[in-house]
N, C-alpha and C. Protein backbone atom coordinates (compact mmCIF):
# COMPACT_ATOMS: atom_id res chain seq x y z
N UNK A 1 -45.96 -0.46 -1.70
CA UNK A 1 -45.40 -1.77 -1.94
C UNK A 1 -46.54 -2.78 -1.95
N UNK A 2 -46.14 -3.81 -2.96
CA UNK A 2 -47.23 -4.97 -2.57
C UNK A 2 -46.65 -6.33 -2.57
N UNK A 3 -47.78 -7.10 -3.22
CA UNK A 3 -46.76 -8.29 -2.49
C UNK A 3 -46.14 -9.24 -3.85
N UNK A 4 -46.26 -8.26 -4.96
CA UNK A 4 -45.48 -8.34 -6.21
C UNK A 4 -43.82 -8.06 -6.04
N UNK A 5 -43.81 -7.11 -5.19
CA UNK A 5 -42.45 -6.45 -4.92
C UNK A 5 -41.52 -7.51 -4.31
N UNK A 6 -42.13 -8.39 -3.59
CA UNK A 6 -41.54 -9.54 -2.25
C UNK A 6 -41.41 -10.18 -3.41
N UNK A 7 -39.72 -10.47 -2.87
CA UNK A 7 -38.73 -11.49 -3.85
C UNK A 7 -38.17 -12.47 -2.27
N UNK A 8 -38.20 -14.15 -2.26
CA UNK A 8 -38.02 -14.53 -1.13
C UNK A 8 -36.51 -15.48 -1.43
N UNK A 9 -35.73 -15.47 -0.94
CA UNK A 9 -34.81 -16.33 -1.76
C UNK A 9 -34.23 -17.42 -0.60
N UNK A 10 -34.50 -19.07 -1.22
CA UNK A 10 -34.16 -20.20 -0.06
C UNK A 10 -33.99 -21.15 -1.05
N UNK A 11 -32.78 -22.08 -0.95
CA UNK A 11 -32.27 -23.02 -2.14
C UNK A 11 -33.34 -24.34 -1.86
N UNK A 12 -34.32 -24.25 -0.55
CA UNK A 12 -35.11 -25.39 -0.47
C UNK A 12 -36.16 -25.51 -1.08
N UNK A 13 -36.50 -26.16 -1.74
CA UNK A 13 -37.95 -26.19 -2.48
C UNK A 13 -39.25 -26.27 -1.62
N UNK A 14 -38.77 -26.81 -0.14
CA UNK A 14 -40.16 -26.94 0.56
C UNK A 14 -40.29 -25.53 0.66
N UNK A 15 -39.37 -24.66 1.01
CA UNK A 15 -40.20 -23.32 1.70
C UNK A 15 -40.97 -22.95 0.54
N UNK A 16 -40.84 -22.77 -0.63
CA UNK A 16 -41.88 -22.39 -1.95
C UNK A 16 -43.31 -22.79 -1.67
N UNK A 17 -42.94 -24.33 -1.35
CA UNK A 17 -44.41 -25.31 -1.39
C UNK A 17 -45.20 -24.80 0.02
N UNK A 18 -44.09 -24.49 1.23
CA UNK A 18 -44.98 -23.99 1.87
C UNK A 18 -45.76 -22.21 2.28
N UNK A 19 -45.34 -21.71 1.04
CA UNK A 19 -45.68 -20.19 0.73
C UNK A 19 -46.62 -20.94 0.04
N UNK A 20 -46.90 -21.56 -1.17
CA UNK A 20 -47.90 -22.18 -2.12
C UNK A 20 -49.21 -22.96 -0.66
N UNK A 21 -49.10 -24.03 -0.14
CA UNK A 21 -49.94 -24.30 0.68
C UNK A 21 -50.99 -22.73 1.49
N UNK A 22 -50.23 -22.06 1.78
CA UNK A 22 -50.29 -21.04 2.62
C UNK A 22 -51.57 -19.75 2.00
N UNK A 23 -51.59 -20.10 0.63
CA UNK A 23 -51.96 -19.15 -0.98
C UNK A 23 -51.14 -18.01 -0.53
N UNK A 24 -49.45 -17.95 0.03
CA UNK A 24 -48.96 -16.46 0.04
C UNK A 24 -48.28 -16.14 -1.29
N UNK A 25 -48.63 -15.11 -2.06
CA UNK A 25 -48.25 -15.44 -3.72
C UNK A 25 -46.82 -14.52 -3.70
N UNK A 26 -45.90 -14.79 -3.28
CA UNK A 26 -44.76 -14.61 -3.00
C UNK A 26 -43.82 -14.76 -4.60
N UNK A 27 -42.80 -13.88 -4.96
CA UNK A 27 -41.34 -14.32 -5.76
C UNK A 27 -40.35 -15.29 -5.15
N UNK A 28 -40.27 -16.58 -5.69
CA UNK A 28 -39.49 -17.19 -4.84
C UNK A 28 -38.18 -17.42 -5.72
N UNK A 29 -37.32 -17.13 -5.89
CA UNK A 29 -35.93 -17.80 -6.05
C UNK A 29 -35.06 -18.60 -5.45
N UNK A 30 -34.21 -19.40 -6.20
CA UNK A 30 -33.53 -19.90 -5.26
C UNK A 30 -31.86 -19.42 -4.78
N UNK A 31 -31.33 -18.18 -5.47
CA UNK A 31 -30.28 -17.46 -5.47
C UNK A 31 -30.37 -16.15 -5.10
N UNK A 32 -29.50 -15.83 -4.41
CA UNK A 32 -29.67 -14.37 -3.50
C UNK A 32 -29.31 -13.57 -3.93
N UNK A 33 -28.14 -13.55 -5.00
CA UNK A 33 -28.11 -12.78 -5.68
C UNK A 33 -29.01 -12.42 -6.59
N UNK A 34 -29.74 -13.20 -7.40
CA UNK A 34 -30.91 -12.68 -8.19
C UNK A 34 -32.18 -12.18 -7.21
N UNK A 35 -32.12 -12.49 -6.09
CA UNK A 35 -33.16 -11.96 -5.21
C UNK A 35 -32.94 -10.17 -4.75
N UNK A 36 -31.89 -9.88 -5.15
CA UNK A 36 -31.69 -8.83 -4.51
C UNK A 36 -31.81 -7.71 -5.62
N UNK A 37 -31.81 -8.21 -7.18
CA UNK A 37 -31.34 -7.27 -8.48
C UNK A 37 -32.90 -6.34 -8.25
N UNK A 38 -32.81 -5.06 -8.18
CA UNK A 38 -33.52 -4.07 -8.30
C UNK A 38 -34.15 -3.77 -6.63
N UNK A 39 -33.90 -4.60 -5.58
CA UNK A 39 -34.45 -4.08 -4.77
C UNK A 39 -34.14 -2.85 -3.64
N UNK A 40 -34.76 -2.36 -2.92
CA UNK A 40 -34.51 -1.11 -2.77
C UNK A 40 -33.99 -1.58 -0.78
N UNK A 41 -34.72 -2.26 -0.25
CA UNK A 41 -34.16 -3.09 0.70
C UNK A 41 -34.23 -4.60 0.81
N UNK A 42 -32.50 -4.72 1.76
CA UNK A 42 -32.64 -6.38 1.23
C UNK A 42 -32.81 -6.75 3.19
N UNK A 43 -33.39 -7.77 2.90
CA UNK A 43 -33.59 -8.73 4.14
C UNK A 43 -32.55 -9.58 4.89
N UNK A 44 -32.13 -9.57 5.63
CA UNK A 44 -31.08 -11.15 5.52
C UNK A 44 -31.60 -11.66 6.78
N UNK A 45 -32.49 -12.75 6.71
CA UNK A 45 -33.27 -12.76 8.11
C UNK A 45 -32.87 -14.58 7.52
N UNK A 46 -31.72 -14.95 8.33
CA UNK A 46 -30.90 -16.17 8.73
C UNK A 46 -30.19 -16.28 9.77
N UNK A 47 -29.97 -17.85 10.09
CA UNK A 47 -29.41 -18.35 11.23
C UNK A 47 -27.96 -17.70 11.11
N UNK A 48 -27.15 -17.12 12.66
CA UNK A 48 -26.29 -16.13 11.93
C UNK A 48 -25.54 -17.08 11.69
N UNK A 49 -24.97 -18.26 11.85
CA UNK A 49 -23.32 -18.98 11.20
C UNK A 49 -24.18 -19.22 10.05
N UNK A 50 -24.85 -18.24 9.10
CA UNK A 50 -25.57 -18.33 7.73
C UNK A 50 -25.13 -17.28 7.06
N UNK A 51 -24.91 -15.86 7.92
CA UNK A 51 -25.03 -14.92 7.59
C UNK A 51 -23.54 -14.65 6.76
N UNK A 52 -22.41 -15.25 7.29
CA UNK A 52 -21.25 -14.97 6.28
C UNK A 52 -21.23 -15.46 4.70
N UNK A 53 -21.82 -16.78 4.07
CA UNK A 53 -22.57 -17.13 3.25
C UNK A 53 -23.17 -16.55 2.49
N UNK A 54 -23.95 -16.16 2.94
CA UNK A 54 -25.50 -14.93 2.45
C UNK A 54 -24.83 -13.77 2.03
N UNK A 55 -23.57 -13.18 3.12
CA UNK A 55 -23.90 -11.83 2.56
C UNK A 55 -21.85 -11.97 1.33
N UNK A 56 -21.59 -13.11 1.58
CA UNK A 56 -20.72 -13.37 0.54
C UNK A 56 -21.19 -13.67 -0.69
N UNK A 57 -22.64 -13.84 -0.45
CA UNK A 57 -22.88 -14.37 -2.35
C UNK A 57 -23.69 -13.01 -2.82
N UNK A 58 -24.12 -12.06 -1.98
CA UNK A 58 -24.85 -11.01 -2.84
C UNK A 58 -23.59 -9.98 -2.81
N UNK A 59 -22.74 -9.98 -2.03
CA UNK A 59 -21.57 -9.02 -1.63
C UNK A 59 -20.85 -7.74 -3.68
N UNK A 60 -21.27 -9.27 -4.07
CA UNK A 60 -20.69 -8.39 -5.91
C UNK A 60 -21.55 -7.42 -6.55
N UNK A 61 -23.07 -8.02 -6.15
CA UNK A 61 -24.14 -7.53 -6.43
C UNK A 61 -25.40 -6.14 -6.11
N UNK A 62 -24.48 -5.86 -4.60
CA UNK A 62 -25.45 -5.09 -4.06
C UNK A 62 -24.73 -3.43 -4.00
N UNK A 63 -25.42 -3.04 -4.97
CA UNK A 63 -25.59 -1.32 -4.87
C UNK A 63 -25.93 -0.60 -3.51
N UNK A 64 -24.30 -0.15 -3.04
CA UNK A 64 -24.06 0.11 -1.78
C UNK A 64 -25.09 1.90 -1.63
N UNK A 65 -25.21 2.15 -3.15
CA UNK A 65 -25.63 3.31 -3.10
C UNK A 65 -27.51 3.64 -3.29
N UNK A 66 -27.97 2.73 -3.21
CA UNK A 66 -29.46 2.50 -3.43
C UNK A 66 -29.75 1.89 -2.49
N UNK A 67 -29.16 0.88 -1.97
CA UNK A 67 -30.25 -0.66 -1.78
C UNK A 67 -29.57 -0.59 0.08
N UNK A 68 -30.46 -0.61 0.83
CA UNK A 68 -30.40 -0.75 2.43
C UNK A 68 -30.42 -2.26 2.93
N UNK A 69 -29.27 -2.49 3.93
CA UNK A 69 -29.25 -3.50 4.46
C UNK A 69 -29.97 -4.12 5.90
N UNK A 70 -30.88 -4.59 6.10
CA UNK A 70 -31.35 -5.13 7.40
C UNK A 70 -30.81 -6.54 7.55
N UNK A 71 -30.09 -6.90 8.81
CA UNK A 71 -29.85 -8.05 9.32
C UNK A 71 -30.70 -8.67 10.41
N UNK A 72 -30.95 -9.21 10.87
CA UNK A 72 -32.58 -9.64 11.49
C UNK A 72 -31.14 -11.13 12.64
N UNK A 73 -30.22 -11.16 12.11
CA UNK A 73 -29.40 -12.38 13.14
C UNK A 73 -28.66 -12.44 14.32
N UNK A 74 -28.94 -12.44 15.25
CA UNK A 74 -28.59 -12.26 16.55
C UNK A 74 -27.11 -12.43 16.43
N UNK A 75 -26.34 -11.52 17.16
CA UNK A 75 -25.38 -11.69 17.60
C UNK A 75 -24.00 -11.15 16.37
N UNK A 76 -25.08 -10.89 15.57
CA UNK A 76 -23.78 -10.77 13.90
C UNK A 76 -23.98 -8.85 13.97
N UNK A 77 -22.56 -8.27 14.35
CA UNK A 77 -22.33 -7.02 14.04
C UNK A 77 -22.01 -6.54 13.01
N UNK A 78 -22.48 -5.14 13.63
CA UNK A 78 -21.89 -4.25 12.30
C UNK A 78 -21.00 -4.48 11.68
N UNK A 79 -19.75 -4.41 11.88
CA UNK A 79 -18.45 -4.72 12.10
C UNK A 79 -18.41 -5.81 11.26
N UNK A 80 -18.90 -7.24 11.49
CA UNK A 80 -18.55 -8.34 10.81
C UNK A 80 -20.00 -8.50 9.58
N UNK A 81 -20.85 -8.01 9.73
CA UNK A 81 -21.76 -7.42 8.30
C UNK A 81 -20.88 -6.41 7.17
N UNK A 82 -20.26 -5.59 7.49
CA UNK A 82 -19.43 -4.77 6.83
C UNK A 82 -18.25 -5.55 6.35
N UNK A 83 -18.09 -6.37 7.07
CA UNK A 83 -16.39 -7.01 6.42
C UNK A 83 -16.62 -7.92 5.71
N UNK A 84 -18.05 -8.95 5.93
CA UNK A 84 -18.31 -9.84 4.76
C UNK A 84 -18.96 -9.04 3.67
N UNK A 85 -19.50 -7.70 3.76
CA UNK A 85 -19.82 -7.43 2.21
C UNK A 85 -18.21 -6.67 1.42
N UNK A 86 -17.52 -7.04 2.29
CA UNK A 86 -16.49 -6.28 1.44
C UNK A 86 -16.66 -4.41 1.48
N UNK A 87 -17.30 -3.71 2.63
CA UNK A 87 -17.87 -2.85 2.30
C UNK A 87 -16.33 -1.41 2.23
N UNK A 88 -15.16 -2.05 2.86
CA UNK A 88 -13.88 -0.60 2.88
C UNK A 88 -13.53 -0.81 1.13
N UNK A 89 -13.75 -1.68 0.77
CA UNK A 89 -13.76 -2.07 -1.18
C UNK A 89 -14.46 -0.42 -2.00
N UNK A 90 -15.57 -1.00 -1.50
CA UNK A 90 -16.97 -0.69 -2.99
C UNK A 90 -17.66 0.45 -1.66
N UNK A 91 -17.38 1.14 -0.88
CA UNK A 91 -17.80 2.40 -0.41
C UNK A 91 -18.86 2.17 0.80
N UNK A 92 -19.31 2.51 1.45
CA UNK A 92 -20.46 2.76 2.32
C UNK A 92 -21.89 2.03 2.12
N UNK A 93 -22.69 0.65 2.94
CA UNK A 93 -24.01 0.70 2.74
C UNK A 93 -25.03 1.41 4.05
N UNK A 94 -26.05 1.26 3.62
CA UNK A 94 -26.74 1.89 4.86
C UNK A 94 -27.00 0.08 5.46
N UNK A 95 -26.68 0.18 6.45
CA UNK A 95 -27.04 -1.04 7.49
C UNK A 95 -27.85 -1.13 8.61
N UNK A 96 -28.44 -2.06 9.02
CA UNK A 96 -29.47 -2.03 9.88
C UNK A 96 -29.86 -3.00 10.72
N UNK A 97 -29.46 -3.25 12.08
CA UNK A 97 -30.03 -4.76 12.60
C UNK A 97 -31.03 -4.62 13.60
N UNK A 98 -31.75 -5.86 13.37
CA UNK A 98 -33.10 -5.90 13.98
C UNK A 98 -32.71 -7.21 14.86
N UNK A 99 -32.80 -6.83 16.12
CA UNK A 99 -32.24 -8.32 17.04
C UNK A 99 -33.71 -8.69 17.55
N UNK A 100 -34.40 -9.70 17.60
CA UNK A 100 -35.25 -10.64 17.58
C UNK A 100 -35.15 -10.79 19.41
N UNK A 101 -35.98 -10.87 19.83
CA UNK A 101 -36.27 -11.11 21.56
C UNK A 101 -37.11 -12.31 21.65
N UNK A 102 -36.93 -13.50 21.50
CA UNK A 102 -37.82 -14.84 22.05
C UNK A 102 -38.50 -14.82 23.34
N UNK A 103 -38.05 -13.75 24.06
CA UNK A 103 -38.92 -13.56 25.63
C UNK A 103 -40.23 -12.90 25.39
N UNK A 104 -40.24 -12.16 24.44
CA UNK A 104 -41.39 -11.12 24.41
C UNK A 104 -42.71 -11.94 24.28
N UNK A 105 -43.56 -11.53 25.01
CA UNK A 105 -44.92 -12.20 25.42
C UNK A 105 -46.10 -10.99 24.12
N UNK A 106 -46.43 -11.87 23.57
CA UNK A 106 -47.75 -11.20 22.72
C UNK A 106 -49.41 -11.57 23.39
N UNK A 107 -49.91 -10.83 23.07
CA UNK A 107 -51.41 -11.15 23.68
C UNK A 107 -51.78 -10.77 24.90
């Protein structure tokens, strides 16, 4: 993978400008659904009263049979990740959450 592959998707224009300040040469869109067409895993690393939103607008779009889900939002289950993609519909995704620890000391 490189960093051609990274598709970033945020309807704000600053976060672009501040990937551009940064020189991180990032894909930026501003729709999540077009952020997600061909990828093989998707990200959803948002505030979770975001996450019903997010995974309602890629929910039409995402190939339950290719494309892996990571949720990165505290407190948002399986359970309610599965029911906003509509997933007893359109079959089985692979899902995945990564819960974030603000205590953890680096260095």
């Amino acid at each position: 993978m490189t960093i051609d592959d990274i598709v970033v998707s945020d309807p704000h224009p600053s976060v672009k400008e501040r990937f551009i300040i940064r020189d991180i040469d990032v894909n930026h869109v501003n729709d999540n659904a077009g952020a997600i067409a061909g990828a093989d895993l998707i990200i959803v690393a948002v505030k979770p009263w975001l996450v019903e939103k997010v995974m309602n607008e890629i929910s039409g779009v995402v190939n339950r049979s290719e494309q892996a889900i990571v949720s990165i939002a505290a407190g948002v289950t399986f359970a309610k990740i599965r029911q906003y993609l509509s997933v007893t519909d359109r079959g089985e995704a692979e899902i995945y959450r990564i819960i974030p620890n603000t205590a953890i000391f680096v260095g």
